[in-house]
N, C-alpha and C. Protein backbone atom coordinates (compact mmCIF):
# COMPACT_ATOMS: atom_id res chain seq x y z
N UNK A 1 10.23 -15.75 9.34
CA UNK A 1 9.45 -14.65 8.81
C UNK A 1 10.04 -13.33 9.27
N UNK A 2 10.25 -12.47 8.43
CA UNK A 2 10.92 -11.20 8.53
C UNK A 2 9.23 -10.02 9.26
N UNK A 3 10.20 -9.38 10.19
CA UNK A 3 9.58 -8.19 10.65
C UNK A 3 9.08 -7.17 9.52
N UNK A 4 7.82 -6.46 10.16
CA UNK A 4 7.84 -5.59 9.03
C UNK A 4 8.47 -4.10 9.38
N UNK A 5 8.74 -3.69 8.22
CA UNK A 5 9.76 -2.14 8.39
C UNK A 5 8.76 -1.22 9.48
N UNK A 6 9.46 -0.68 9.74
CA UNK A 6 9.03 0.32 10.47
C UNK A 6 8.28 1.59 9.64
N UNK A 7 7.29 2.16 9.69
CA UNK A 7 6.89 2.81 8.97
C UNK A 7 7.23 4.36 8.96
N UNK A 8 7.29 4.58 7.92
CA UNK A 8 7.81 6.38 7.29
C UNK A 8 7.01 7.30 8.12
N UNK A 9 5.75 6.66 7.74
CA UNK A 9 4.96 7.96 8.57
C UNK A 9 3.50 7.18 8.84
N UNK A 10 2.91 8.25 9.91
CA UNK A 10 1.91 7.64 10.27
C UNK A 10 0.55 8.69 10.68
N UNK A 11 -0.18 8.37 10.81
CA UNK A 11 -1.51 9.43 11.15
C UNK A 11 -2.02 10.19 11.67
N UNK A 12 -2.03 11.35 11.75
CA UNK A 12 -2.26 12.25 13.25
C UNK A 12 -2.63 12.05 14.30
N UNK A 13 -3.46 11.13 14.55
CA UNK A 13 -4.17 10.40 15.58
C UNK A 13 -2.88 9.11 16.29
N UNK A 14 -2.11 9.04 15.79
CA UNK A 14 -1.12 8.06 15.95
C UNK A 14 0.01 8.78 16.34
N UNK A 15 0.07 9.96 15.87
CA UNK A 15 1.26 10.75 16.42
C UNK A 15 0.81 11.59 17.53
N UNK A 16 -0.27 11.85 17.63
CA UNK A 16 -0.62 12.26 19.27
C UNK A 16 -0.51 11.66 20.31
N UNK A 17 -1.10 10.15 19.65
CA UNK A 17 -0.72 9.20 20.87
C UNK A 17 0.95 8.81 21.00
N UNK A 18 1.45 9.01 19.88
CA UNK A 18 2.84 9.03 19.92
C UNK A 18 3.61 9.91 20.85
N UNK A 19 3.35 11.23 20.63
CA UNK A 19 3.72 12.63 21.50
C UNK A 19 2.36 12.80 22.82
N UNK A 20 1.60 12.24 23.23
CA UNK A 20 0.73 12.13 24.12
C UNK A 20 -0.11 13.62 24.03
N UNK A 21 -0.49 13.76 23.22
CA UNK A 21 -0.85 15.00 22.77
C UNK A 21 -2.67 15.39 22.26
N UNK A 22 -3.15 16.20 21.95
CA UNK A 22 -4.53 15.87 21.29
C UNK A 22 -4.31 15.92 19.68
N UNK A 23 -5.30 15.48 19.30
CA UNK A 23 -5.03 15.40 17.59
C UNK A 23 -4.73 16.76 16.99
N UNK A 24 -5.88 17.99 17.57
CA UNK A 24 -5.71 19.47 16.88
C UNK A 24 -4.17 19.52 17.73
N UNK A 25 -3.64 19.68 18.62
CA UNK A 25 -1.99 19.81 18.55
C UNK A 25 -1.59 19.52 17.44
N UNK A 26 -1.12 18.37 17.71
CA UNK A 26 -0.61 17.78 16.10
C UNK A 26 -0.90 18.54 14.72
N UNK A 27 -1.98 18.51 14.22
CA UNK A 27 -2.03 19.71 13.15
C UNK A 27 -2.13 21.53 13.21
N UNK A 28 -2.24 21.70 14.66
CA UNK A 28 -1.30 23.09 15.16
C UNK A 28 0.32 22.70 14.93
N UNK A 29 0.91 21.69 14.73
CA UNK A 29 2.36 21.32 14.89
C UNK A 29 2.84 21.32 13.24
N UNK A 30 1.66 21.16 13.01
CA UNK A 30 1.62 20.85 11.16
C UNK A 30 1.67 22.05 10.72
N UNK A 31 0.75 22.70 11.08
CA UNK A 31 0.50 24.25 10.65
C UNK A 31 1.99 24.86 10.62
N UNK A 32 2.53 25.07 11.87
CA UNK A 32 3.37 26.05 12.23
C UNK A 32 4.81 25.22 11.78
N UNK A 33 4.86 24.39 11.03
CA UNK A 33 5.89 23.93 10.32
C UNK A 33 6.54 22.91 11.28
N UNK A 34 6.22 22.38 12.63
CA UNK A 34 7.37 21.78 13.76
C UNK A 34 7.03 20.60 12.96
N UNK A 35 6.29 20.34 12.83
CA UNK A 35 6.04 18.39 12.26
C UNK A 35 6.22 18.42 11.09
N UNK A 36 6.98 17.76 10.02
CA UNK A 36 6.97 17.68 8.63
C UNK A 36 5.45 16.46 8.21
N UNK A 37 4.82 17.04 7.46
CA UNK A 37 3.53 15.91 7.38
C UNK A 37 3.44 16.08 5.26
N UNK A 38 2.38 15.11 5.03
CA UNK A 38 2.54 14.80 3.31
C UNK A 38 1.16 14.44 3.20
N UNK A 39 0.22 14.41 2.18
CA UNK A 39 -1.07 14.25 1.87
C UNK A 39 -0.76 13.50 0.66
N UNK A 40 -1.58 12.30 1.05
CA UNK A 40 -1.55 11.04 0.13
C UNK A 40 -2.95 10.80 -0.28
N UNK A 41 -3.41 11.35 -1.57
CA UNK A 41 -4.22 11.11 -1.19
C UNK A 41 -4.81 12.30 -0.76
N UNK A 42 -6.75 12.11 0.26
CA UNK A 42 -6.66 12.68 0.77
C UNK A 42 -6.32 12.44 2.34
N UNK A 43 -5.67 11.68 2.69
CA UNK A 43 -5.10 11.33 3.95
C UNK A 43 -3.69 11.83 3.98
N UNK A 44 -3.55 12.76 5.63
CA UNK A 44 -2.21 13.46 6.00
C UNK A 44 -1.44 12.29 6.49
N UNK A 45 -0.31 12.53 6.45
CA UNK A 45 0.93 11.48 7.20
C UNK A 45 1.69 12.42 7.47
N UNK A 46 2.14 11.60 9.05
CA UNK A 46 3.08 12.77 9.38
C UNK A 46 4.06 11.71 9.45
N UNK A 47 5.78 12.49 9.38
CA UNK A 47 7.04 12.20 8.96
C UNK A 47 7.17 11.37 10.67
N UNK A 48 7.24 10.14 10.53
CA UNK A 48 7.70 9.76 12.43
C UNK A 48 9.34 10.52 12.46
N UNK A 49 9.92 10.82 11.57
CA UNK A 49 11.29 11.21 12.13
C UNK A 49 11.37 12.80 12.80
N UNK A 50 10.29 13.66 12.03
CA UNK A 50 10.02 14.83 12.77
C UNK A 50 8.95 14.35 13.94
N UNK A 51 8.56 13.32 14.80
CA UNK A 51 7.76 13.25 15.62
C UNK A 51 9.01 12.91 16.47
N UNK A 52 10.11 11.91 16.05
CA UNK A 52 11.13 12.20 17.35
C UNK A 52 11.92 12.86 17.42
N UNK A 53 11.95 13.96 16.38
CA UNK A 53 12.48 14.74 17.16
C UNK A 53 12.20 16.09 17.70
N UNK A 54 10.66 16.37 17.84
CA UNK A 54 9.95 16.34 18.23
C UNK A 54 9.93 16.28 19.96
N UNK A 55 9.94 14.78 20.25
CA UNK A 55 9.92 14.12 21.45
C UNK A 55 11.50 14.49 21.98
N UNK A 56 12.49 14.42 21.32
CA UNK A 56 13.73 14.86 21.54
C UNK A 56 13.80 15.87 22.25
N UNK A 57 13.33 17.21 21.67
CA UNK A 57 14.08 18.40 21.28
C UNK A 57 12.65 19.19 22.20
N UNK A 58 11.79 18.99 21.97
CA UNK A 58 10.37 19.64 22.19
C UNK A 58 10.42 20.98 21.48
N UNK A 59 9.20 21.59 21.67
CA UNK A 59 8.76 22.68 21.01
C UNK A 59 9.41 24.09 21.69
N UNK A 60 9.88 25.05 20.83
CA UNK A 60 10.43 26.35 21.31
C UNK A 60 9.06 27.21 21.25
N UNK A 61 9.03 27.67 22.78
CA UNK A 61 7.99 28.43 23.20
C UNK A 61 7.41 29.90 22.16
N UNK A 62 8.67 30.31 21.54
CA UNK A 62 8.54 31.36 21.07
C UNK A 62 8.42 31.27 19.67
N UNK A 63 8.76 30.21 19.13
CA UNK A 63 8.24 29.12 17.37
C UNK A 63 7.14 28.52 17.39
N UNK A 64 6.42 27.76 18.92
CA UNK A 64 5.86 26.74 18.80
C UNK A 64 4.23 27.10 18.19
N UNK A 65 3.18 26.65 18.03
CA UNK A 65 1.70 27.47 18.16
C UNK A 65 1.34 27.64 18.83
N UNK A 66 1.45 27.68 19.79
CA UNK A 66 1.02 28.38 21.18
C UNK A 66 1.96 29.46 21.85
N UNK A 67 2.43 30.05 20.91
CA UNK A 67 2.95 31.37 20.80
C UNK A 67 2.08 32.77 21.17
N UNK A 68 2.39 33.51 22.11
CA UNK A 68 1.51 34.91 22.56
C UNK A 68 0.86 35.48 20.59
N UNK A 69 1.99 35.53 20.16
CA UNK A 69 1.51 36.25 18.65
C UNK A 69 1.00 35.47 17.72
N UNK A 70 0.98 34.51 18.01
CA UNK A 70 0.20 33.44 16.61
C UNK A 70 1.13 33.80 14.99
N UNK A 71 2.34 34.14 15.39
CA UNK A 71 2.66 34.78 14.24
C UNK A 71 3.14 32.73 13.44
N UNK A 72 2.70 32.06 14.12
CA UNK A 72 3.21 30.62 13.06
C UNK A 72 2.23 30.40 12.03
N UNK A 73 0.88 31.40 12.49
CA UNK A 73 -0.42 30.87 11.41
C UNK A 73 0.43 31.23 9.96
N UNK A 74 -0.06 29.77 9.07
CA UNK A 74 0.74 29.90 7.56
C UNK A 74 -0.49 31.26 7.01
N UNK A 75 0.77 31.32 6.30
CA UNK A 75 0.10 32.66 5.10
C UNK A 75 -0.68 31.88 4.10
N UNK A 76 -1.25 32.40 3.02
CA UNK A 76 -1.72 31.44 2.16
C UNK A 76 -0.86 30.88 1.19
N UNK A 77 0.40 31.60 1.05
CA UNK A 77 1.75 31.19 0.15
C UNK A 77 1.87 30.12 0.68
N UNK A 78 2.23 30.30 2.20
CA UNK A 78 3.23 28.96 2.90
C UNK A 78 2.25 27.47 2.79
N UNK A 79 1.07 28.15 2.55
CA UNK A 79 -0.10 26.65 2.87
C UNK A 79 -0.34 26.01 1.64
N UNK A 80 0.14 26.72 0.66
CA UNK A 80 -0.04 26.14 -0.96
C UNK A 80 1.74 25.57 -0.96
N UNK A 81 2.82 25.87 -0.47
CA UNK A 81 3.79 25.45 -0.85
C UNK A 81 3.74 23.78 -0.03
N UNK A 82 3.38 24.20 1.51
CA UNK A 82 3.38 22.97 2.44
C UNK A 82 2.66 22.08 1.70
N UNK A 83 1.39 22.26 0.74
CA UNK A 83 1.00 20.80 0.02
C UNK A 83 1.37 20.57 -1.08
N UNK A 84 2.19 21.53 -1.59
CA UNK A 84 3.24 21.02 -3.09
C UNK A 84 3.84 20.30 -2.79
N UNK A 85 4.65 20.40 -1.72
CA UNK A 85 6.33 19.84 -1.50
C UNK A 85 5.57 18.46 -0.30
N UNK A 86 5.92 17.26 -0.94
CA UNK A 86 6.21 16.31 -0.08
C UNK A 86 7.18 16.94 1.05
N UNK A 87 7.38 16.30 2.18
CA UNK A 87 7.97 16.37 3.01
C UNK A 87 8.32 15.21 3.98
N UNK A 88 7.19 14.19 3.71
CA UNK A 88 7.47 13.25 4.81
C UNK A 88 8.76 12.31 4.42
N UNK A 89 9.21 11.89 5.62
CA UNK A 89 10.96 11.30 4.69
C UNK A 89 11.19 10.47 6.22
């Protein structure tokens, strides 16, 4: 019996525990573009390949959302494009 694939993406709640993180992180990570995530549905998935690297690379203090300026909050452009465009891969 064959293994099953490894999966594309997985749930916010799954990628926190993935990145040991709380769930609102994770969609602060979503927001500010660091996590690539996709809405199926109405359920988010986030990309596991932006979660390692992610875990890789970690967050740049001065990109991340927890930035002094909050300047990562999406505009309303960027928040209508982020749910046009698939992203998870």
């Amino acid at each position: 019996m064959q293994a099953a694939p490894a999966p594309l993406c997985v749930r916010p709640r799954e990628a926190a525990e993935m990145l040991d993180v709380s769930r609102s992180f994770i969609y602060e990570l979503i927001a500010a573009g660091v996590l690539d995530s996709v809405k199926i549905g109405g359920a988010r998935r986030v990309s596991v390949k932006s979660i390692e690297r992610v875990a890789r690379e970690g967050v740049a203090a001065s990109s991340g959302p927890r930035s002094s300026h909050r300047s990562w909050l999406p505009t309303p452009e960027s928040s209508r494009l982020m749910r046009a465009s698939p992203r998870c891969s």
